[in-house]
Protein backbone atom coordinates (compact mmCIF):
# COMPACT_ATOMS: atom_id res chain seq x y z
CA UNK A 1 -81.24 3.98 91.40
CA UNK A 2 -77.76 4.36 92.46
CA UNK A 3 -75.73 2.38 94.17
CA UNK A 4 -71.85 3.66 96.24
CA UNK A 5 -69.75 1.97 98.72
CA UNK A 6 -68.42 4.35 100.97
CA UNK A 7 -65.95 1.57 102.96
CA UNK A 8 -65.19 -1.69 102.30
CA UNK A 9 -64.13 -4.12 105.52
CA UNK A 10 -60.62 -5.36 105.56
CA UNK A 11 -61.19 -7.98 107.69
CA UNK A 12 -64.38 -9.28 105.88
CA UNK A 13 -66.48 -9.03 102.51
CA UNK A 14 -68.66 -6.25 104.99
CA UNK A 15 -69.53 -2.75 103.45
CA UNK A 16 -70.90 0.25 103.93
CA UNK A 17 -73.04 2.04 101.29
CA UNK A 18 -75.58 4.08 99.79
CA UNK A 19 -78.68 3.34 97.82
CA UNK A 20 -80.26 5.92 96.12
CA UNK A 21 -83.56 5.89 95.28
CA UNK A 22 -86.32 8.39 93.97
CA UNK A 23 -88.28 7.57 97.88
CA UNK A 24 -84.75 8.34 99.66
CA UNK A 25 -81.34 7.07 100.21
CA UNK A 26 -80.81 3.63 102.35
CA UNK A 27 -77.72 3.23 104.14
CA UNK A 28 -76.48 -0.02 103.93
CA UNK A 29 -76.46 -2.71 105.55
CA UNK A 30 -79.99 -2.90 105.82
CA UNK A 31 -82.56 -4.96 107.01
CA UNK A 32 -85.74 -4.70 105.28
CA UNK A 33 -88.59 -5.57 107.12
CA UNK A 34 -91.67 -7.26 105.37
CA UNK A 35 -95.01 -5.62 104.67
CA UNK A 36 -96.84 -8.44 103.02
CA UNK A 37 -99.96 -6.84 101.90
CA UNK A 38 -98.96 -3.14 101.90
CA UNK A 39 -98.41 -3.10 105.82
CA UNK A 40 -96.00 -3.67 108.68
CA UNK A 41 -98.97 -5.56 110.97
CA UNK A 42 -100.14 -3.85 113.44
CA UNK A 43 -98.31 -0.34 112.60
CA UNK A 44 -99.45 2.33 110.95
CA UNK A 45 -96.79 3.82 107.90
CA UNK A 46 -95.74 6.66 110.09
CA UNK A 47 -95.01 4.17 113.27
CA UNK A 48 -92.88 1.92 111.10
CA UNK A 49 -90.91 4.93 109.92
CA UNK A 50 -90.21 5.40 113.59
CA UNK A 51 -88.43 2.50 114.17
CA UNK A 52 -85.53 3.32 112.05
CA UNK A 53 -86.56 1.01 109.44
CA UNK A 54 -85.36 2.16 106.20
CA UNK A 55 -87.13 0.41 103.42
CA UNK A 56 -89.93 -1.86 103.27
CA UNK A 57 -90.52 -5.03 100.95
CA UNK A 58 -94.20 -5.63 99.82
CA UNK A 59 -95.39 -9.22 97.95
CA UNK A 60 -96.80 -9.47 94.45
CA UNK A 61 -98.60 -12.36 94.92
CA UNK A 62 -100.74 -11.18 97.78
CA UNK A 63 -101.12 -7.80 96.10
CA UNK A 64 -101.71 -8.98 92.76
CA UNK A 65 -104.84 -10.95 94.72
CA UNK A 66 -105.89 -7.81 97.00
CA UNK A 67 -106.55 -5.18 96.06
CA UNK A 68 -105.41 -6.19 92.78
CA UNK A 69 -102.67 -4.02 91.17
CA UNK A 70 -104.75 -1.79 89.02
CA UNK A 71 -106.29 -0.40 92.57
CA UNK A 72 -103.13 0.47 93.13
CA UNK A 73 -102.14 2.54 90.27
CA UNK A 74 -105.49 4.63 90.20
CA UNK A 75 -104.23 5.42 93.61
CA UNK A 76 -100.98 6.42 92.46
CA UNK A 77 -98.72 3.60 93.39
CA UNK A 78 -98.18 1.53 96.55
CA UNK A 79 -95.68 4.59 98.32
CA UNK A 80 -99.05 6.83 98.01
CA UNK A 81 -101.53 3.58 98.66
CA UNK A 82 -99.77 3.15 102.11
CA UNK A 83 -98.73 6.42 103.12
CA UNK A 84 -94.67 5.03 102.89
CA UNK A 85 -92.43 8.08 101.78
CA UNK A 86 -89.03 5.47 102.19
CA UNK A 87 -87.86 3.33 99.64
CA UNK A 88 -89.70 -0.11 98.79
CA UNK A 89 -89.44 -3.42 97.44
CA UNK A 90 -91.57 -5.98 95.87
CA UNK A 91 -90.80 -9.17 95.15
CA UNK A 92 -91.46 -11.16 92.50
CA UNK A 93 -93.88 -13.84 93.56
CA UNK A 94 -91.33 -16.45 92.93
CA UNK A 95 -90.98 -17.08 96.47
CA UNK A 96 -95.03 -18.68 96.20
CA UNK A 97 -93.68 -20.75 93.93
CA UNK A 98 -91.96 -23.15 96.45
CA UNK A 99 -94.08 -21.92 99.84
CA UNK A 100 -97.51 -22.76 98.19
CA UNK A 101 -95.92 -25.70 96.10
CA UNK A 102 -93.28 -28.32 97.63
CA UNK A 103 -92.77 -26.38 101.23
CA UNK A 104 -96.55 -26.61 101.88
CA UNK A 105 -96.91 -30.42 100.65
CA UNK A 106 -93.67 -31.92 102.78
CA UNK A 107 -93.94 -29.01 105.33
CA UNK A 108 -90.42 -27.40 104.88
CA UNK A 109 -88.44 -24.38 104.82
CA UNK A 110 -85.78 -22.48 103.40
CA UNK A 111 -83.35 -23.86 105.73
CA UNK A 112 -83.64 -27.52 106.79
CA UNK A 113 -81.35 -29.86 108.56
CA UNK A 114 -80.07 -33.67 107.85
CA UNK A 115 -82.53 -35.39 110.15
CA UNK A 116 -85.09 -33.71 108.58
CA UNK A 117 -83.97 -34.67 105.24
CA UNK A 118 -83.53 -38.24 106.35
CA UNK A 119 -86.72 -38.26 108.65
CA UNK A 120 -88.99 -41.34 109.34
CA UNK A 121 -91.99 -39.97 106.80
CA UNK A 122 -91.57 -41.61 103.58
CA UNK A 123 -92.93 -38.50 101.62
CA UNK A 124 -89.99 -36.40 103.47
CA UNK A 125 -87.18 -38.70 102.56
CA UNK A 126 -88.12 -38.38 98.90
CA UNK A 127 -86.03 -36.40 96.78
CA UNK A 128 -88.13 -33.81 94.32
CA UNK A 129 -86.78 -35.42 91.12
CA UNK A 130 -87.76 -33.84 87.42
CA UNK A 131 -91.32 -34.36 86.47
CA UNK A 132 -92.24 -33.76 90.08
CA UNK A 133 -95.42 -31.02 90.35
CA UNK A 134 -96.53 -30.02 93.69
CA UNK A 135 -100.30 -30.62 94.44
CA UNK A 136 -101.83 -27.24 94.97
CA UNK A 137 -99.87 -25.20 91.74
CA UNK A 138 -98.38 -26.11 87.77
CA UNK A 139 -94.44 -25.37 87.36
CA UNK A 140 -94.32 -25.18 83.37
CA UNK A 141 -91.45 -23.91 80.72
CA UNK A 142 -93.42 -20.36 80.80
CA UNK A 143 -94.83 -20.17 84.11
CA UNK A 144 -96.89 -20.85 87.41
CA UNK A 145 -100.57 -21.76 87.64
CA UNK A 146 -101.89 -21.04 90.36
CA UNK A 147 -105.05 -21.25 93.04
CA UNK A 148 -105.83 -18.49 94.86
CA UNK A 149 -105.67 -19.39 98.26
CA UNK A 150 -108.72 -16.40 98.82
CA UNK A 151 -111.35 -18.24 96.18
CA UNK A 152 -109.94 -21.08 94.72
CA UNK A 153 -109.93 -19.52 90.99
CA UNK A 154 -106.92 -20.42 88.78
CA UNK A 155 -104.31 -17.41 87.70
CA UNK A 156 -101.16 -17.89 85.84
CA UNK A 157 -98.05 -15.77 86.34
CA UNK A 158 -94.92 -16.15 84.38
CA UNK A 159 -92.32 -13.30 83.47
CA UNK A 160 -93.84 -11.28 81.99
CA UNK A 161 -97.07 -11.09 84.12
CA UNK A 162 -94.77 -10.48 87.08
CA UNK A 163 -92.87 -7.86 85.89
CA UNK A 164 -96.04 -6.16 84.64
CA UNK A 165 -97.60 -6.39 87.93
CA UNK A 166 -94.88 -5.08 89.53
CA UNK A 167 -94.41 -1.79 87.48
CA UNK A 168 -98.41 -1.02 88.40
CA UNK A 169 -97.92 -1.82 91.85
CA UNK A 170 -94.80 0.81 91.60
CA UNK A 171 -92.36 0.00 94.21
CA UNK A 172 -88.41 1.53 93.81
CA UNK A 173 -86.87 -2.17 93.66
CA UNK A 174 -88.57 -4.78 92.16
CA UNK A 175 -87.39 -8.89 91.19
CA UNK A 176 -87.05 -10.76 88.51
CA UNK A 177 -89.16 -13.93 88.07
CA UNK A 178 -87.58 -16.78 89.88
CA UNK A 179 -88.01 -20.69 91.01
CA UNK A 180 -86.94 -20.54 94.67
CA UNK A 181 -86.70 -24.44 94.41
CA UNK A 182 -87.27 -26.68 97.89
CA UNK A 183 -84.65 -27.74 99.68
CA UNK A 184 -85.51 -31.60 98.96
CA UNK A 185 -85.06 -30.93 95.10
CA UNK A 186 -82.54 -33.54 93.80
CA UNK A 187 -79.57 -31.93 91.63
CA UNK A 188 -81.08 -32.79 88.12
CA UNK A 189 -83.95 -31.03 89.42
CA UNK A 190 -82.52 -28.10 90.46
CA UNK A 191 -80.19 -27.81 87.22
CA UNK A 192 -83.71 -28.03 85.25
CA UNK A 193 -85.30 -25.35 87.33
CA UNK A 194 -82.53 -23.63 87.07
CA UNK A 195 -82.26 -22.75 83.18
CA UNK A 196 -85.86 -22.04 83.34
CA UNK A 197 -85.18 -19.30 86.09
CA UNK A 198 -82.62 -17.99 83.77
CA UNK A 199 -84.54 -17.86 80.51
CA UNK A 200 -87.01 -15.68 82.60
CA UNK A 201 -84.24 -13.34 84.06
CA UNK A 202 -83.91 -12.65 80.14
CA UNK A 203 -87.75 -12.16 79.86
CA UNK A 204 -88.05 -9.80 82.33
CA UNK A 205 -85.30 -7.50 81.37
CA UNK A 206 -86.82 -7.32 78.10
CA UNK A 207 -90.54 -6.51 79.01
CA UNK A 208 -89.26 -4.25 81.92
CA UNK A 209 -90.69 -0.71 80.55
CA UNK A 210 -90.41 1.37 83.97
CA UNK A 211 -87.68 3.17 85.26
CA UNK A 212 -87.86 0.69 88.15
CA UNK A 213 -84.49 -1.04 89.26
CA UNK A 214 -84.92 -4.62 88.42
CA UNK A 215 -82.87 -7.32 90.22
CA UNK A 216 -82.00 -10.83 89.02
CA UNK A 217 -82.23 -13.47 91.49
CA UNK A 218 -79.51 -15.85 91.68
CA UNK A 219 -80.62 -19.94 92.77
CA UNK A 220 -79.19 -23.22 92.75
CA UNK A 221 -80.37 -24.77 95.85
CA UNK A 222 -77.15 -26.32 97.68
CA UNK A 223 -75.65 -27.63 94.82
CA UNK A 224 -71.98 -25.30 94.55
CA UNK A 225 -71.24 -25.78 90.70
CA UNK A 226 -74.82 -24.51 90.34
CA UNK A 227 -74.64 -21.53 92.45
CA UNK A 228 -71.98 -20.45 90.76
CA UNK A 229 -73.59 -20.72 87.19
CA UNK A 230 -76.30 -18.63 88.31
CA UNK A 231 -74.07 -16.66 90.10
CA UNK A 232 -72.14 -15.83 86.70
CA UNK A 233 -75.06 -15.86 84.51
CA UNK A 234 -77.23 -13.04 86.56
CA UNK A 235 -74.06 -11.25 86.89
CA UNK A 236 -73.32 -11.11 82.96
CA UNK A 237 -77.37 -9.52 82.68
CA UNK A 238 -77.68 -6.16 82.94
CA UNK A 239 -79.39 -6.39 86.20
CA UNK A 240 -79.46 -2.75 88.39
CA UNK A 241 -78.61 -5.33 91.76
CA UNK A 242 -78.91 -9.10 92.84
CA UNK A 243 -81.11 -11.22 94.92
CA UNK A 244 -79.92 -14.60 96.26
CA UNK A 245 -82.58 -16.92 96.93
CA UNK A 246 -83.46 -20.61 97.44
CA UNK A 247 -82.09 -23.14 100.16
CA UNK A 248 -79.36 -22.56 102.34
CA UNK A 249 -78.54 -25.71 103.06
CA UNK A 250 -78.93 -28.44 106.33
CA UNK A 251 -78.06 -25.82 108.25
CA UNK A 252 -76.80 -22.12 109.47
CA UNK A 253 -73.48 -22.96 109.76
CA UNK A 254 -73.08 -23.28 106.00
CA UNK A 255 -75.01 -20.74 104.81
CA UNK A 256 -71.84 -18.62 105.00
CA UNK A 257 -69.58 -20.82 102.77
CA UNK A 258 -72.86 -20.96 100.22
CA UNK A 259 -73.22 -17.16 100.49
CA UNK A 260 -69.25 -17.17 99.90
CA UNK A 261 -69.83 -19.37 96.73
CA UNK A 262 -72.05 -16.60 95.20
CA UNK A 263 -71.11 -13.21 96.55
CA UNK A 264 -67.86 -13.90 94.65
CA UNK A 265 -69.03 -13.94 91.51
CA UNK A 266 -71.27 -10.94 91.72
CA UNK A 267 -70.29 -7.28 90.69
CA UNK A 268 -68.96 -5.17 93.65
CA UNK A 269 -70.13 -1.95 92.52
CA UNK A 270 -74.16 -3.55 92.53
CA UNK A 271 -76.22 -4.17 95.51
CA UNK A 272 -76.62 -7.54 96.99
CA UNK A 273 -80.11 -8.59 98.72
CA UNK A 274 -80.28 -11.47 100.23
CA UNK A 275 -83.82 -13.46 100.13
CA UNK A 276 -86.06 -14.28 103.74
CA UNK A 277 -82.79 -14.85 105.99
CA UNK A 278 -82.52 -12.45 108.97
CA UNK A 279 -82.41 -14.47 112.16
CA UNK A 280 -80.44 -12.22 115.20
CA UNK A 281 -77.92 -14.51 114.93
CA UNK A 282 -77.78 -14.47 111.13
CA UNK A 283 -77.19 -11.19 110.43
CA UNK A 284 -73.81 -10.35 111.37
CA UNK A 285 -72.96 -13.45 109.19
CA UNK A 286 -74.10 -12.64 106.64
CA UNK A 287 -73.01 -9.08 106.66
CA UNK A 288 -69.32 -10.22 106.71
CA UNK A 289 -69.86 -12.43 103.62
CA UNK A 290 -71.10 -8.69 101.56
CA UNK A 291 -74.74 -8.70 101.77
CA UNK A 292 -76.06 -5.22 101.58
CA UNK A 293 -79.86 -5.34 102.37
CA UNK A 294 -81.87 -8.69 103.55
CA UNK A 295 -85.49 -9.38 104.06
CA UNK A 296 -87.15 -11.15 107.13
CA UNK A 297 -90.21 -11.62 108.52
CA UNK A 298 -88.55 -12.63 112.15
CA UNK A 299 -89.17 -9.44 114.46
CA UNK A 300 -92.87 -8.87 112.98
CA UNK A 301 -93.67 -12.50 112.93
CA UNK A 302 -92.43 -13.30 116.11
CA UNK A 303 -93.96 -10.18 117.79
CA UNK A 304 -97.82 -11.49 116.82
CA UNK A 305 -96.34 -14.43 119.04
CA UNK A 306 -95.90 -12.85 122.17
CA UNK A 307 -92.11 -12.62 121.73
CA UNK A 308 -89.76 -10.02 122.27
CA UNK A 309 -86.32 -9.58 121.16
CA UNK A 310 -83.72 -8.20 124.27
CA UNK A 311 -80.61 -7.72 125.07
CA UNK A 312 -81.35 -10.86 127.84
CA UNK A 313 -82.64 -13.21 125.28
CA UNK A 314 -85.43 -13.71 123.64
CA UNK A 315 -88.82 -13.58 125.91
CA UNK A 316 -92.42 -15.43 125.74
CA UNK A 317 -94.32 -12.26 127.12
CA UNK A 318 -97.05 -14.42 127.64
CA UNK A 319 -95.57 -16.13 130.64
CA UNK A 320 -97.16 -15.26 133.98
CA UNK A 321 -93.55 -14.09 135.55
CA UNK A 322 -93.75 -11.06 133.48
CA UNK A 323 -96.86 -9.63 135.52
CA UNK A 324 -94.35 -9.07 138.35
CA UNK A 325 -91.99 -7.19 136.50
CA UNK A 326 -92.24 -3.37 136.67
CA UNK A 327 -89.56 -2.69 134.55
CA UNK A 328 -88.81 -2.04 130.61
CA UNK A 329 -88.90 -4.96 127.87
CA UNK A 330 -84.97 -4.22 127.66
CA UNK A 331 -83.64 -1.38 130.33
CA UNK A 332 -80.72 -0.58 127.35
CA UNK A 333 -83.85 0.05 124.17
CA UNK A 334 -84.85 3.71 124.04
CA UNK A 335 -87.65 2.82 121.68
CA UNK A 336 -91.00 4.70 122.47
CA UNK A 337 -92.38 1.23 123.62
CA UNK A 338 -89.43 0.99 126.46
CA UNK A 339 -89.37 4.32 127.73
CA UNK A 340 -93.29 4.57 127.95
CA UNK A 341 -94.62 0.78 129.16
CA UNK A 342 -93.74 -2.02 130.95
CA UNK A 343 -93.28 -6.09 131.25
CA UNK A 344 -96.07 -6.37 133.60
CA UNK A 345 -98.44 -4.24 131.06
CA UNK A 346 -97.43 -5.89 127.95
CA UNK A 347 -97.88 -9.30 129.56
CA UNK A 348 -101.56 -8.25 131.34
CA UNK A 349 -102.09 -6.99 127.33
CA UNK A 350 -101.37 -10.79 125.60
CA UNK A 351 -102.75 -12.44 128.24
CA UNK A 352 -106.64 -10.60 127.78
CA UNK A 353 -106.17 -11.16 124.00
CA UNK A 354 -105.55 -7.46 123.74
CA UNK A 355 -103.91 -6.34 120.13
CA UNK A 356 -102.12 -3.38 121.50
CA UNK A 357 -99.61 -5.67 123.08
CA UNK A 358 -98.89 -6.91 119.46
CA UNK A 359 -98.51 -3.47 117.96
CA UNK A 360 -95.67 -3.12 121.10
CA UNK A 361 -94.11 -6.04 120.61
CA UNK A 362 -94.31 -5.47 116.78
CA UNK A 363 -92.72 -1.97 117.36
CA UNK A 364 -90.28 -3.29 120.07
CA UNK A 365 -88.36 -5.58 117.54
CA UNK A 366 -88.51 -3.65 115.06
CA UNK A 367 -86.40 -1.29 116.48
CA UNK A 368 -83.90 -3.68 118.09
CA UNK A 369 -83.24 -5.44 114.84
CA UNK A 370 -82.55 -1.93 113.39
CA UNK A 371 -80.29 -1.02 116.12
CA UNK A 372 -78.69 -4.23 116.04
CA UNK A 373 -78.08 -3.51 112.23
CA UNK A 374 -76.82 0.02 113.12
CA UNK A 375 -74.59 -1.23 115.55
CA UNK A 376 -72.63 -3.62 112.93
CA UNK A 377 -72.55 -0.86 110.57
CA UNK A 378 -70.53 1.09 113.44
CA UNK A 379 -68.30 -1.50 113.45
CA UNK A 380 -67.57 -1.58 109.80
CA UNK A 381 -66.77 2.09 110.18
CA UNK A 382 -64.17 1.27 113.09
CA UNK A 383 -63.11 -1.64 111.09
CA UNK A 384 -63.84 -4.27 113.99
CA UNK A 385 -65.85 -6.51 111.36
């Protein structure tokens, strides 16, 4: 993989760039949209290469669980699996780490704000303190335990199971082992989870046999002295590019300043990705602080919701108003799904339970997020960001 900046912002941290890969060359920024399981739901390969989206980013976890990883490399690798001829990603299963540990047992996100730290439940007002193990899954020195959320049978994956998973699964990209620690994780906590994240940064570039880039993740929940650490530490590795993952704090509005806090610290001349964050509003944000490529499940997820993403606003599609509309989702979109159906269609679709109306919607916001993305890059070139 290689990795050039063609123009760098002089009003911001924003830049333009190139990532080369043996699938194809990404121009960045870049969102990457999620295909969980091998798949952008509801779309075939071919219709999510249609909506401008440049690279994909497939999960370990679910993979390693279906089909299993070794299906995948009698069939060649996932870009042959899936029919994807683009770039892609896989994580590193860290992420299932906090989503099927603490965020399932107090119900919380990446991205939480004060009242629901302070909240009236007595379980949600309680810091995650050292010692603390989440019900469902084992954080030890070496690794996760696991129960498959398919069968209920135990599996472990540390390091080195990771990284070995990922080079039979065969994506361009993949991640370092990682903690992504809750965002009610006191600071000892996080320091604690912290060194253990690092140790198996240093695991996985040793195992690492593939050709594969490899990117260390950089955490440290909210806590500033620690996201700079990690910030410093992943940069001294000889990591091909950087993920930033965890908590962003009580809120949007400082995500920035923490992005700030690590971006600085980082090389300039390596790719940045930055971990599940890609709201609309986000993404221009977080552009301007120097990420080059970010991963969201917002446009797909919201889609199988009955939402669509427009120039007006976001719309329910489900609500009976739309039946009276003869007219385009968004009258500015020249997406196949604007220039060839209609409100009135799409809304007849969700409301008869029809999953055609999900593949539109799906394919809708795809395509606006990417043309929202292209549009910032435009401005980078004119140097308006």
């Amino acid at each position: 993989m290689q990795f050039h900046i063609s123009k760098k912002s002089k009003l911001s941290n924003a830049r333009l760039g190139f990532l080369e890969t043996n699938h194809g060359v990404v121009e960045t920024p870049c969102l990457v949209p999620v295909a969980t399981q091998g798949v952008i739901k509801t779309l075939t390969s071919e219709e999510a290469e249609q909506t401008k989206s440049q690279m994909l980013i497939a999960n370990t976890f679910w993979l390693h669980l279906k089909p299993g990883e070794k299906i995948l490399e009698k069939a060649g690798g996932i870009h042959k699996f899936m029919n994807w001829k683009k770039p892609l990603m896989t994580d590193s299963g860290g992420f299932q780490v906090f989503s099927l540990g603490f965020g399932q047992d107090l119900n919380v996100g990446k991205i939480m704000n004060a009242k629901d730290r302070m909240g009236s439940d007595a379980d949600l007002r309680a810091e995650i303190k050292i010692g603390s193990q989440p019900k469902k899954i084992k954080i030890r020195q070496d690794g996760v335990f696991f129960r498959s959320p398919i069968d209920g049978r135990e599996l472990f994956i540390g390091p080195k199971e990771s990284i070995a998973i990922q080079e039979k699964i065969g994506a361009d990209i993949i991640f370092a082992f990682d903690e992504c620690t809750a965002p009610l994780a006191d600071y000892e906590y996080t320091k604690n989870s912290l060194l253990k994240t690092h140790e198996w940064a240093k695991i996985c570039l040793k195992v690492k046999k593939s050709k594969q880039a490899l990117y260390g993740i950089v955490q440290g929940g909210r806590f500033k002295d620690l996201r700079t650490e990690s910030a410093k530490f992943i940069a001294s590795q000889d990591f091909d590019g950087f993920g930033i993952g965890g908590e962003f704090g009580n809120d949007k509005k400082i995500m920035s300043q923490m992005l700030h806090w690590v971006v600085g610290e980082l090389s300039e001349k390596k790719p940045r990705h930055l971990l599940g964050i890609g709201q609309l509003d986000d993404l221009e944000k977080i552009i301007k602080v120097g990420v080059d490529t970010f991963d969201c499940t917002v446009p797909t997820h919201y889609a199988r919701r009955g939402i669509a993403f427009t120039s007006e606003g976001k719309l329910n599609m489900k609500q009976v108003k739309f039946l009276k509309k003869r007219e385009p989702l968004d009258t500015g979109c020249v997406c196949n799904v604007c220039l060839n159906y209609k409100k009135d269609y799409i809304c007849h679709l969700l409301r008869a339970g029809e999953l055609t109306a999900l593949k539109l919607l799906t394919f809708h916001n795809l395509c606006y997020f990417n043309n929202f993305v292209e549009e910032i890059r435009a401005k980078i070139k004119k140097g308006e960001i």
